[in-house]
N, C-alpha and C. Protein backbone atom coordinates (compact mmCIF):
# COMPACT_ATOMS: atom_id res chain seq x y z
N UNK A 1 132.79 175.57 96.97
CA UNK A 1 131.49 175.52 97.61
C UNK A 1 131.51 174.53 98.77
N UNK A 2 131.83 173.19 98.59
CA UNK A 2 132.50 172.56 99.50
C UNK A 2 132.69 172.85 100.71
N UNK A 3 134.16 173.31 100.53
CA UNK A 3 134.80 174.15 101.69
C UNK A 3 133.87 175.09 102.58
N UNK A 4 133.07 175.92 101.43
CA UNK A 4 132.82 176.97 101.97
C UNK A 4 133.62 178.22 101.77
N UNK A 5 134.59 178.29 101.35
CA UNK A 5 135.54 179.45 101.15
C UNK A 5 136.31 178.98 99.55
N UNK A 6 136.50 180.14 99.56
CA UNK A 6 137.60 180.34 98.45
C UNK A 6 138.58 179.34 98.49
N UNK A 7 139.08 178.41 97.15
CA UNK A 7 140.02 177.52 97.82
C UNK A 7 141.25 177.75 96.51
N UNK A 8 142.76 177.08 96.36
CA UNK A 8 143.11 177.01 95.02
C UNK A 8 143.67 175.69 94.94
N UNK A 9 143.04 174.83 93.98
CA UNK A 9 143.16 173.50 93.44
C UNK A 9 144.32 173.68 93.08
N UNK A 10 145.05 172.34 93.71
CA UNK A 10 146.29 171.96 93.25
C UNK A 10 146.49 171.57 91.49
N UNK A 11 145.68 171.31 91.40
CA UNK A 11 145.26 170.74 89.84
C UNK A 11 144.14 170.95 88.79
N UNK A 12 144.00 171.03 88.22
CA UNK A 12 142.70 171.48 87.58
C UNK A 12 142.76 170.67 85.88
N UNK A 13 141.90 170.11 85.61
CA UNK A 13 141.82 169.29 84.74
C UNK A 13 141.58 170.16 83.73
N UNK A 14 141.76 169.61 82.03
CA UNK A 14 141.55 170.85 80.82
C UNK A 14 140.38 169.65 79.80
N UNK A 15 139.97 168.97 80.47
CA UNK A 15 139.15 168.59 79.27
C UNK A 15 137.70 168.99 79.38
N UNK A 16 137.28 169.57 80.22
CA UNK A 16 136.14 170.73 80.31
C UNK A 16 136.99 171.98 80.04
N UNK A 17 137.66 172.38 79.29
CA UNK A 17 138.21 173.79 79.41
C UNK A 17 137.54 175.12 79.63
N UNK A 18 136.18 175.03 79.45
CA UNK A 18 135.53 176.16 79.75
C UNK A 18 134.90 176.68 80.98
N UNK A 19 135.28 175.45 81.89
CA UNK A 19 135.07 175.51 83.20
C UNK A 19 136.39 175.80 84.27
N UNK A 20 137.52 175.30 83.46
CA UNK A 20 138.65 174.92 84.20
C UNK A 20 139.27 176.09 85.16
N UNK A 21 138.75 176.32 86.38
CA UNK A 21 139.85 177.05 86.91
C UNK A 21 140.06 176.49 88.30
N UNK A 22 141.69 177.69 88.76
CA UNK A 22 142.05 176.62 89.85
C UNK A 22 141.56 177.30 91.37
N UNK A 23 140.86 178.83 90.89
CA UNK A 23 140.36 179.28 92.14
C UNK A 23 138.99 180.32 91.63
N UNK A 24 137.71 179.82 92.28
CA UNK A 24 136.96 180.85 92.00
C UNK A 24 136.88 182.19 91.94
N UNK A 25 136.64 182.91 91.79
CA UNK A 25 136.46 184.51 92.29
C UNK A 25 135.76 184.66 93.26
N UNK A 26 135.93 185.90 93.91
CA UNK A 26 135.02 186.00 95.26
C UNK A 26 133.61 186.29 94.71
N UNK A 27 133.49 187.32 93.54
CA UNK A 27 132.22 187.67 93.46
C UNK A 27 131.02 186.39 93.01
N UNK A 28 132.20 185.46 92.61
CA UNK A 28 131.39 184.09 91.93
C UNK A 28 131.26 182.91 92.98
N UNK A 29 131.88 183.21 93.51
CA UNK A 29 132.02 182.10 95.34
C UNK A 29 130.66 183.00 95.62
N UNK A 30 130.14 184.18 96.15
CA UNK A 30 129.37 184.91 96.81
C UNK A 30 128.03 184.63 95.70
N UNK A 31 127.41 184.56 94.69
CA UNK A 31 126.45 184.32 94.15
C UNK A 31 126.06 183.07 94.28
N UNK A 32 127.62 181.75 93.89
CA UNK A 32 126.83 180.61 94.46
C UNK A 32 126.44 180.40 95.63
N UNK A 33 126.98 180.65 96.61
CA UNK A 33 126.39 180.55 98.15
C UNK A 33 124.94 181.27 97.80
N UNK A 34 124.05 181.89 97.33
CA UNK A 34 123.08 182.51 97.25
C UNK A 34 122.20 181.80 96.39
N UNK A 35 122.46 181.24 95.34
CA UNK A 35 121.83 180.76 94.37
C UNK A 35 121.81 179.28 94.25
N UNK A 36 123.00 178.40 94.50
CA UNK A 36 123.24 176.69 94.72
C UNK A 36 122.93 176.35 95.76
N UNK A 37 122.21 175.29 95.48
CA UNK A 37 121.37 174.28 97.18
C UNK A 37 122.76 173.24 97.00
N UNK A 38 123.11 172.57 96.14
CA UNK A 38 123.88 171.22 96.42
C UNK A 38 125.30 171.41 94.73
N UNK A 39 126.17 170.99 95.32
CA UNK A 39 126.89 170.28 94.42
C UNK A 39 127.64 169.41 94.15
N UNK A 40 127.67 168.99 92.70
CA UNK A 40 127.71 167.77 92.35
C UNK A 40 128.96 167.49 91.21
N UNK A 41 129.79 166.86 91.54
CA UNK A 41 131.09 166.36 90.67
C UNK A 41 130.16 165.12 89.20
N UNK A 42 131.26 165.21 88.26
CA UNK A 42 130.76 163.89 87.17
C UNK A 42 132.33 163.97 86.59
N UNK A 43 132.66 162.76 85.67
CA UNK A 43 133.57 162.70 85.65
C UNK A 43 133.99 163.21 84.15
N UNK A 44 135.08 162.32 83.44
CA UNK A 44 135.24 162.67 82.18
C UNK A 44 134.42 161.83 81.59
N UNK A 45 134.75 160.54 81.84
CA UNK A 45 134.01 159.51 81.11
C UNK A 45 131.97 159.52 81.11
N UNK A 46 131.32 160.42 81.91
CA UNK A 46 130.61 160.82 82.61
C UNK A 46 130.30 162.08 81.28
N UNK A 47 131.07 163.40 81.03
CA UNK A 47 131.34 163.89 80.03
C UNK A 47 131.19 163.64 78.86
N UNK A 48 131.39 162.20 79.04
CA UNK A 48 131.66 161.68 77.22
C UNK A 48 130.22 161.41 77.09
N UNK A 49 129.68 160.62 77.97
CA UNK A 49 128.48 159.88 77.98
C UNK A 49 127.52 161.17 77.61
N UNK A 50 127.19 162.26 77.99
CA UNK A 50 126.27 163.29 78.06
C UNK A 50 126.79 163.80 76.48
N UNK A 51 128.02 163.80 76.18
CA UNK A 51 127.56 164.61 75.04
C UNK A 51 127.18 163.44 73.59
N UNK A 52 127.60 162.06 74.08
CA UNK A 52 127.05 161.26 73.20
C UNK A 52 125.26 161.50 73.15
N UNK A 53 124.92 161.53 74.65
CA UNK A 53 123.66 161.59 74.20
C UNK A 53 122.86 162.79 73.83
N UNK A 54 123.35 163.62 73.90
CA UNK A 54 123.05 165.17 73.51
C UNK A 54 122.96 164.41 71.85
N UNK A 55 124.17 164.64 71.23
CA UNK A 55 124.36 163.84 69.89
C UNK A 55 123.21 163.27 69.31
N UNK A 56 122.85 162.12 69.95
CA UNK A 56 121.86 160.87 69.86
C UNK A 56 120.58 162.04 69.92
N UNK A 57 120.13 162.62 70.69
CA UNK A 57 119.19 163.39 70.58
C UNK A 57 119.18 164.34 69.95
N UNK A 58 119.83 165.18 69.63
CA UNK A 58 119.75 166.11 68.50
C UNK A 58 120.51 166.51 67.45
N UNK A 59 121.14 164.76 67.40
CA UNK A 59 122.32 165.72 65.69
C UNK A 59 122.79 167.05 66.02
N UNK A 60 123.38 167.30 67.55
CA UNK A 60 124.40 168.66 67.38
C UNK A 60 125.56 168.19 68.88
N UNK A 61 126.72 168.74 68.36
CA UNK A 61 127.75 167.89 68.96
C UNK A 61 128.11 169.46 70.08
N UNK A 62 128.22 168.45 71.30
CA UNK A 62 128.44 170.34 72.31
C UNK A 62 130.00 169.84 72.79
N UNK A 63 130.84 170.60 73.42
CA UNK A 63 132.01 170.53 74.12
C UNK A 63 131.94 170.21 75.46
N UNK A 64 132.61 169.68 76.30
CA UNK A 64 132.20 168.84 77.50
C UNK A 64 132.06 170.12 78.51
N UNK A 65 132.60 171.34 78.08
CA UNK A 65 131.86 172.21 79.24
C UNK A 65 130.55 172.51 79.11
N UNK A 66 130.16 172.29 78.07
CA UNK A 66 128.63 172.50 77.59
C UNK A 66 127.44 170.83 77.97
N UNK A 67 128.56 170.08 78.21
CA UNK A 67 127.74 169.02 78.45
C UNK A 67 127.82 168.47 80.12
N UNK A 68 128.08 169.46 80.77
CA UNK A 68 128.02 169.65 82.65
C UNK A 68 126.42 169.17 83.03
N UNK A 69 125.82 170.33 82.40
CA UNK A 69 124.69 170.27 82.93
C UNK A 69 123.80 169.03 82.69
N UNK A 70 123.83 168.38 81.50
CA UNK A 70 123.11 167.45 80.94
C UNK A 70 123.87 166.13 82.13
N UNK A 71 125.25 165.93 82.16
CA UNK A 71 125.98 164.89 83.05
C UNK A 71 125.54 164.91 84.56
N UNK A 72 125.35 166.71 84.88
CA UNK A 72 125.13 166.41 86.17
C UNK A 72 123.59 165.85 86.68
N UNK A 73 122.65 166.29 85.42
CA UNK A 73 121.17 166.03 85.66
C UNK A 73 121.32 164.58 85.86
N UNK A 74 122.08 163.83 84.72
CA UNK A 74 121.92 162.18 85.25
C UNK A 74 122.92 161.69 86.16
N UNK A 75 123.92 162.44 86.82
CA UNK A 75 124.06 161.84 88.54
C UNK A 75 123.00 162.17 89.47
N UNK A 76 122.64 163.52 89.16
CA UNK A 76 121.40 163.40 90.03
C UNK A 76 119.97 162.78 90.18
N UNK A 77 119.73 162.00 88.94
CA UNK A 77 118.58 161.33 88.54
C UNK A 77 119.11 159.58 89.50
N UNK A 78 120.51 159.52 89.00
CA UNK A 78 121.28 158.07 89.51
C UNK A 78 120.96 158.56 90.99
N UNK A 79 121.50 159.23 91.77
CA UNK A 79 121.95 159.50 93.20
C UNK A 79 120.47 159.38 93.94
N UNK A 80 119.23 160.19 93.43
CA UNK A 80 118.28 160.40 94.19
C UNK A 80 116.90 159.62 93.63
N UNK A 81 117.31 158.70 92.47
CA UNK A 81 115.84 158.12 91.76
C UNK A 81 114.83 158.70 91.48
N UNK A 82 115.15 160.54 91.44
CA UNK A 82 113.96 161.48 90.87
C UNK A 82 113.22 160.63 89.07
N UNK A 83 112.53 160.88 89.70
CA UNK A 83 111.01 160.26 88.55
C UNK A 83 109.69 161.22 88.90
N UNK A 84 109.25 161.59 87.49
CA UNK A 84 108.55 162.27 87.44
C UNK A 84 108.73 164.27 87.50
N UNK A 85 109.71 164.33 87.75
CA UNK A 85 110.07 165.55 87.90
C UNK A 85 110.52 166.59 87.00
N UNK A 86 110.33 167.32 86.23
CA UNK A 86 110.86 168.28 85.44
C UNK A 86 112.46 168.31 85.49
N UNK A 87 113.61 168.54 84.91
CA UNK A 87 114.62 168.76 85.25
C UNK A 87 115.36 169.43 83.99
N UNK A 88 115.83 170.66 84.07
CA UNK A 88 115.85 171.74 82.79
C UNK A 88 117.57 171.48 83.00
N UNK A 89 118.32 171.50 81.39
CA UNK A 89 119.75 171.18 81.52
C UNK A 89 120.10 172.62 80.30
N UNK A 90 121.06 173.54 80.80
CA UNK A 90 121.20 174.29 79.56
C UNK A 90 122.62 173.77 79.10
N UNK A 91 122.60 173.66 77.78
CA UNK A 91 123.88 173.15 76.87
C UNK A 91 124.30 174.35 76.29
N UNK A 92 125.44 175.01 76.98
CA UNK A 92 125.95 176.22 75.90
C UNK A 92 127.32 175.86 75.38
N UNK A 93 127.81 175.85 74.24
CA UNK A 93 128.84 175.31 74.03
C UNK A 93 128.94 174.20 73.29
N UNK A 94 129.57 175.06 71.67
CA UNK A 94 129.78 174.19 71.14
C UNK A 94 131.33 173.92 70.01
N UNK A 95 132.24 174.04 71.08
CA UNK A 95 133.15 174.58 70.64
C UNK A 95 134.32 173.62 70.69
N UNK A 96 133.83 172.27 70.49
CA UNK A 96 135.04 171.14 70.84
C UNK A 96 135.70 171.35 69.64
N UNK A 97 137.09 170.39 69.93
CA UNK A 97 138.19 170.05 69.45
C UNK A 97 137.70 169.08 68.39
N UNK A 98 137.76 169.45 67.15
CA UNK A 98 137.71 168.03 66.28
C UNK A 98 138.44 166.78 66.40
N UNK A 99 139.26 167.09 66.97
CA UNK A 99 140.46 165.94 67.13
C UNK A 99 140.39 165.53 68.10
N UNK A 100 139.44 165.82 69.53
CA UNK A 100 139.46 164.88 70.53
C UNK A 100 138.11 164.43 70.31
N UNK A 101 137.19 163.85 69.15
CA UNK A 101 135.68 163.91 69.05
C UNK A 101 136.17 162.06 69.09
N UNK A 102 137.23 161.60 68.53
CA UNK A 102 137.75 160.31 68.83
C UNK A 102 137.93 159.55 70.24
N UNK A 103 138.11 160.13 71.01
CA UNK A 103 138.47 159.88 72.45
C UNK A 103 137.01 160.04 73.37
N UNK A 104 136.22 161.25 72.91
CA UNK A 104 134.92 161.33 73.53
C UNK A 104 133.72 159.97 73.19
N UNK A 105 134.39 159.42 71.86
CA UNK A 105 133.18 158.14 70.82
C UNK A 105 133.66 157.24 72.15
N UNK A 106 135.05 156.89 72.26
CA UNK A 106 135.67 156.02 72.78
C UNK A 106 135.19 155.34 74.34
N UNK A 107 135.34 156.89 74.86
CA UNK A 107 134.92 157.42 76.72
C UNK A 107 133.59 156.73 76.74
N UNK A 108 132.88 157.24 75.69
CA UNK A 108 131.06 157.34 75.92
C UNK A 108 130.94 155.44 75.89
N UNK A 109 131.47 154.74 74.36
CA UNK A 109 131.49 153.49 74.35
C UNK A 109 131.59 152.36 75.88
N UNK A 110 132.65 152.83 76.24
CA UNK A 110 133.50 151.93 77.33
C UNK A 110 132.82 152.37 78.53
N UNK A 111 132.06 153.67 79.05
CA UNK A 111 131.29 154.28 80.12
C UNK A 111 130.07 152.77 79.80
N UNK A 112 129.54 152.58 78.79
CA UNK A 112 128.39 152.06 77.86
C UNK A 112 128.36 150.26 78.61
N UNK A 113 129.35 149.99 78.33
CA UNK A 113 129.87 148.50 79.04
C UNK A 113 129.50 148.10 80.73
């Protein structure tokens, strides 16, 4: 989106795995140009933090591709000091790794500091 065009990432990270790819599709490049005003990066540790608090709020644990939306609502709350505003986050996904639920306690803690 960035770019503006189709691009292919040298790299592509796997701890969102449900997001992870290294080149969009055209038909999916062509809807966001139609449908996205702005976008917005968050990190892992960023990741961890959103699904801790997903957690904290509802006793149900999501996978960090499921916890995008909730991470990106609070860079954008950080970035622009929106107050007062409605801001709808959908969490789909709940399909983590039991064995990295250690490393996400960890991320969210040390983000916390």
């Amino acid at each position: 989106m960035i770019a503006g065009e189709r691009v292919t990432l040298p790299e592509v990270g796997t701890f969102a795995d449900g997001v992870a790819v290294a080149q969009i599709g055209a038909h999916g490049l062509d809807i966001c140009r139609f449908c996205v005003d702005e976008v917005m990066t968050v990190s892992n540790d960023q990741l961890c933090a959103a699904i801790k608090d997903i957690y904290d709020d509802t006793r149900s644990i999501t996978e960090p591709s499921g916890a995008l939306a909730v991470a990106g609502i609070k860079q954008y709350v950080a970035n622009t000091g929106a107050r007062g505003e409605t801001l709808v986050a959908i969490d789909s996904g709940a399909n983590i790794n039991f064995d990295s639920l250690g490393h996400v306690a960890e991320r969210a803690a040390a983000g916390a500091l």
